[in-house]
C-alpha atoms as a PDB file:
ATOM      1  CA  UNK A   1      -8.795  10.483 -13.086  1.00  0.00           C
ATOM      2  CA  UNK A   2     -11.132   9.999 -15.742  1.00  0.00           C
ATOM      3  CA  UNK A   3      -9.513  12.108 -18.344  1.00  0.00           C
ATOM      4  CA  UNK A   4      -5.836   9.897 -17.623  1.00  0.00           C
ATOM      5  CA  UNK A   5      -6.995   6.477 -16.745  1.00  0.00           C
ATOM      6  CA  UNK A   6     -10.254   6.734 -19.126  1.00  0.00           C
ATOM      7  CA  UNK A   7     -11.827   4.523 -16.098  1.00  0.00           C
ATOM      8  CA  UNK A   8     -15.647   5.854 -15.377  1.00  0.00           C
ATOM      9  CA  UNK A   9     -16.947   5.630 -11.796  1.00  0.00           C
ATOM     10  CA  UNK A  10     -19.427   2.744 -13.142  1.00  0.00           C
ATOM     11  CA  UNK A  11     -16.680   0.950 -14.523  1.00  0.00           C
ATOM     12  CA  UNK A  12     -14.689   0.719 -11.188  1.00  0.00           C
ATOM     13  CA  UNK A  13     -17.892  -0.603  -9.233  1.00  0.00           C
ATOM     14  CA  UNK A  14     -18.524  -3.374 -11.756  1.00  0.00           C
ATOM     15  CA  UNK A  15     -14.703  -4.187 -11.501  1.00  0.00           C
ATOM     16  CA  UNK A  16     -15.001  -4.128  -8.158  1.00  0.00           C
ATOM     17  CA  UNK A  17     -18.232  -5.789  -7.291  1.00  0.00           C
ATOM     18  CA  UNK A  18     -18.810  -7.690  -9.510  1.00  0.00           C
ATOM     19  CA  UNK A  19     -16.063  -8.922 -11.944  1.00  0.00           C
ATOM     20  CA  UNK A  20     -13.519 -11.613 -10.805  1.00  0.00           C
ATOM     21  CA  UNK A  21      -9.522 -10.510  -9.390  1.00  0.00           C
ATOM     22  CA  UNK A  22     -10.819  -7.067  -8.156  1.00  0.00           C
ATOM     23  CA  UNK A  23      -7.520  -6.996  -6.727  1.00  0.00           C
ATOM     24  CA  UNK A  24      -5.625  -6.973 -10.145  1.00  0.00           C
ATOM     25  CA  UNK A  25      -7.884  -4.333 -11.418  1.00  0.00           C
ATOM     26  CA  UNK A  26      -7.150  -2.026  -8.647  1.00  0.00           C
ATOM     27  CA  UNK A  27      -3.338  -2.730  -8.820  1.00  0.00           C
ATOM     28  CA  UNK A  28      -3.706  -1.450 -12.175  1.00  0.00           C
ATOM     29  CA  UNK A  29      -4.147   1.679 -10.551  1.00  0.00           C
ATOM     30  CA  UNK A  30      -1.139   2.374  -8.690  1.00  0.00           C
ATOM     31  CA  UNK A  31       1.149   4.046 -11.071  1.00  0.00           C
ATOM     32  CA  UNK A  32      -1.929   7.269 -11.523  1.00  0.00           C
ATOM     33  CA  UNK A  33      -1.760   7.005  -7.518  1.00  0.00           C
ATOM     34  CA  UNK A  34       2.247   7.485  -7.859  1.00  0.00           C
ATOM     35  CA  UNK A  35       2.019   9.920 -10.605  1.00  0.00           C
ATOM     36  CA  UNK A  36      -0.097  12.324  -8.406  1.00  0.00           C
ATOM     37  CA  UNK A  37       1.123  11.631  -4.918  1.00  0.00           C
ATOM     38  CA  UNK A  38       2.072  14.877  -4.375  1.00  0.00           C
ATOM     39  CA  UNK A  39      -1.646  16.114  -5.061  1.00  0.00           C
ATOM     40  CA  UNK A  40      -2.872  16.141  -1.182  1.00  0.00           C
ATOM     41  CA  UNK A  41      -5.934  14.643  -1.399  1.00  0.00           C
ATOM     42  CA  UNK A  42      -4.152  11.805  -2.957  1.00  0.00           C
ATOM     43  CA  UNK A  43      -1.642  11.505  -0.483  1.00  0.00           C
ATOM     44  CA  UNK A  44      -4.043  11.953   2.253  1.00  0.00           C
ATOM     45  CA  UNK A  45      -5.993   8.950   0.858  1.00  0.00           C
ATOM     46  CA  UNK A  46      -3.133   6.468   0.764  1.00  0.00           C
ATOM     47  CA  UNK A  47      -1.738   7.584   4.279  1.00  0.00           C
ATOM     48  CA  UNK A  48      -5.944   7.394   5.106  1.00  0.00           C
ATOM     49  CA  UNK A  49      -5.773   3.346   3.844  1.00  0.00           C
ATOM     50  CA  UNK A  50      -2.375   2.062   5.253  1.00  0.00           C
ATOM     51  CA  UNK A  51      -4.059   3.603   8.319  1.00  0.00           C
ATOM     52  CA  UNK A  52      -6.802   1.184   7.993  1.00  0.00           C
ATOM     53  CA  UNK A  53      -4.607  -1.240   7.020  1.00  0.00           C
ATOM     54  CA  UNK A  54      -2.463  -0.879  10.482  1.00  0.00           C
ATOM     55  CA  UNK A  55      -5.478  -0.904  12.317  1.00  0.00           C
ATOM     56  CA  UNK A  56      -7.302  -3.455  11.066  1.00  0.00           C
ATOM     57  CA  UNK A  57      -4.534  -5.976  10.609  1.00  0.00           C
ATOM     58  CA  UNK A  58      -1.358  -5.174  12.926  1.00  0.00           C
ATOM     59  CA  UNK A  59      -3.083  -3.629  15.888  1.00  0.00           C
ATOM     60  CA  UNK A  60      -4.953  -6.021  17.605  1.00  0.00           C
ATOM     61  CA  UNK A  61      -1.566  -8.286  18.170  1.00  0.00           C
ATOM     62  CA  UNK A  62      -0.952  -5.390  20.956  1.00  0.00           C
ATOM     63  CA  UNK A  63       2.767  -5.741  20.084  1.00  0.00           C
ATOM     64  CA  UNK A  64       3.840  -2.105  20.128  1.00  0.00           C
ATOM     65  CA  UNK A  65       7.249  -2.879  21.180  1.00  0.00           C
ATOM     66  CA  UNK A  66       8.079  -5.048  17.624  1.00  0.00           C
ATOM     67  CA  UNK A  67       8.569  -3.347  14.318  1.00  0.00           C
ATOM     68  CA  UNK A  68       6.577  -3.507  11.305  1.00  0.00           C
ATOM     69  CA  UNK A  69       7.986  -4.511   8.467  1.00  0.00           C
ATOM     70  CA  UNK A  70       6.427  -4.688   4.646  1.00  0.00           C
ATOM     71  CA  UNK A  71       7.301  -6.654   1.602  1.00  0.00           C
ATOM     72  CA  UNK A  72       6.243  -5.424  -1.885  1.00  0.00           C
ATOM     73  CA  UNK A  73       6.222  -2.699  -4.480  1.00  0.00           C
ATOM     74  CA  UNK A  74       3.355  -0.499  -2.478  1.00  0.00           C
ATOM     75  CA  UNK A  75       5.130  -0.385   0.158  1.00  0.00           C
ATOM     76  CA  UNK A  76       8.361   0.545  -1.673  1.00  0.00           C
ATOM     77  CA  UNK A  77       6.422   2.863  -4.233  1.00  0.00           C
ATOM     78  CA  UNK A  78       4.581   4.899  -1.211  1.00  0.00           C
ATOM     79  CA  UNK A  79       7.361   4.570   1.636  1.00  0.00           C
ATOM     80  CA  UNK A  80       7.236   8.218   2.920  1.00  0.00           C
ATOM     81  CA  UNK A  81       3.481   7.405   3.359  1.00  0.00           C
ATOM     82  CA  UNK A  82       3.612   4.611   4.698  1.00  0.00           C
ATOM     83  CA  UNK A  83       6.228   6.210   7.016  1.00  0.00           C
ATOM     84  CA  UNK A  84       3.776   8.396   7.970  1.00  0.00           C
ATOM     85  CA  UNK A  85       0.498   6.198   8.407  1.00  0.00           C
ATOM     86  CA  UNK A  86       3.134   4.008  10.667  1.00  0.00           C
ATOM     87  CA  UNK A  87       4.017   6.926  12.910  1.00  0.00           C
ATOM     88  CA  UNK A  88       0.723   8.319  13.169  1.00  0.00           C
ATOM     89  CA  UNK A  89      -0.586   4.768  14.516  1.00  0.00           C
ATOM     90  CA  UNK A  90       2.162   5.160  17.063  1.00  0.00           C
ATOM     91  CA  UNK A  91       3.958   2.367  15.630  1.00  0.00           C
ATOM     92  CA  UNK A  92       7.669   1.634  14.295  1.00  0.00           C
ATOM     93  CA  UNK A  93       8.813   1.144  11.028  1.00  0.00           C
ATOM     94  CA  UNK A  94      11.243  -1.983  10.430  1.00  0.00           C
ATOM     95  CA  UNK A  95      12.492  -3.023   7.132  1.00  0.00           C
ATOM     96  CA  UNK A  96      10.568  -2.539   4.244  1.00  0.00           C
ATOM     97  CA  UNK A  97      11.482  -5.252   0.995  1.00  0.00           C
ATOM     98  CA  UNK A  98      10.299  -4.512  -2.693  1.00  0.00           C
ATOM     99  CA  UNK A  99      11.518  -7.975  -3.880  1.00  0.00           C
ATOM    100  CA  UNK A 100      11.410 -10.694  -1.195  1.00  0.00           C
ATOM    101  CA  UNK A 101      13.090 -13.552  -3.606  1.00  0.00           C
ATOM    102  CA  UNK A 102      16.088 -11.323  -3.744  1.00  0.00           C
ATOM    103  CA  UNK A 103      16.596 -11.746  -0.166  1.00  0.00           C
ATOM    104  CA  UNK A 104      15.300 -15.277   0.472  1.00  0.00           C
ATOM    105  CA  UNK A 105      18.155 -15.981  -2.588  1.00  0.00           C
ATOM    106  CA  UNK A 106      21.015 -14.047  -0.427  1.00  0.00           C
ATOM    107  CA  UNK A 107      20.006 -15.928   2.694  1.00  0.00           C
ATOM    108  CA  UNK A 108      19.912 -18.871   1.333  1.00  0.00           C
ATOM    109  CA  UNK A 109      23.435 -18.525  -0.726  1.00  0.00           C
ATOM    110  CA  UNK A 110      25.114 -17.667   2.242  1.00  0.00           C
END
């Protein structure tokens, strides 16, 4: 990770923890993510986080019987994972949308 990214381990706490937009930093991550998904601890780690992300945010509505559906380039960029992550949380996958102003443009055109 180092060697690619040139990003030390003290360098992603104090982007973390301590800088302003964490988020933006770790977004700049993604594409070494993509470019070594098939490594499996890799892919174990981002099926590991939409986990998390299922169960911290989408389970407690207790609303098994609905689809979930995602909007955005992660979701688009990892979609076999998140496929997984989905099904593993005994869940259903609905629609998943890289571009959301595409669509709100069709529905509103029509």
């Amino acid at each position: 990770f180092n060697n690619e990214t040139g990003v030390t381990q003290a360098e992603v706490i104090e982007r973390v923890y301590r800088k302003p937009q964490p988020n933006l930093f770790l977004s700049s991550l993604v594409p070494f993510l993509a470019q070594h998904i098939d490594h499996p601890a890799i892919e174990a780690l981002v099926i590991e986080e939409f986990r998390r992300f299922l169960q911290r945010n989408i389970r407690n509505y207790n609303r098994q019987d609905l689809p979930v559906n995602f909007v955005g380039g992660i979701t688009k960029s990892f979609a076999k994972q998140l496929q997984k992550a989905v099904e593993l949380e005994g869940m259903v996958l609905g629609k998943t949308i890289q571009k959301p102003i595409e669509k709100m443009a069709e529905y509103f055109m029509a």
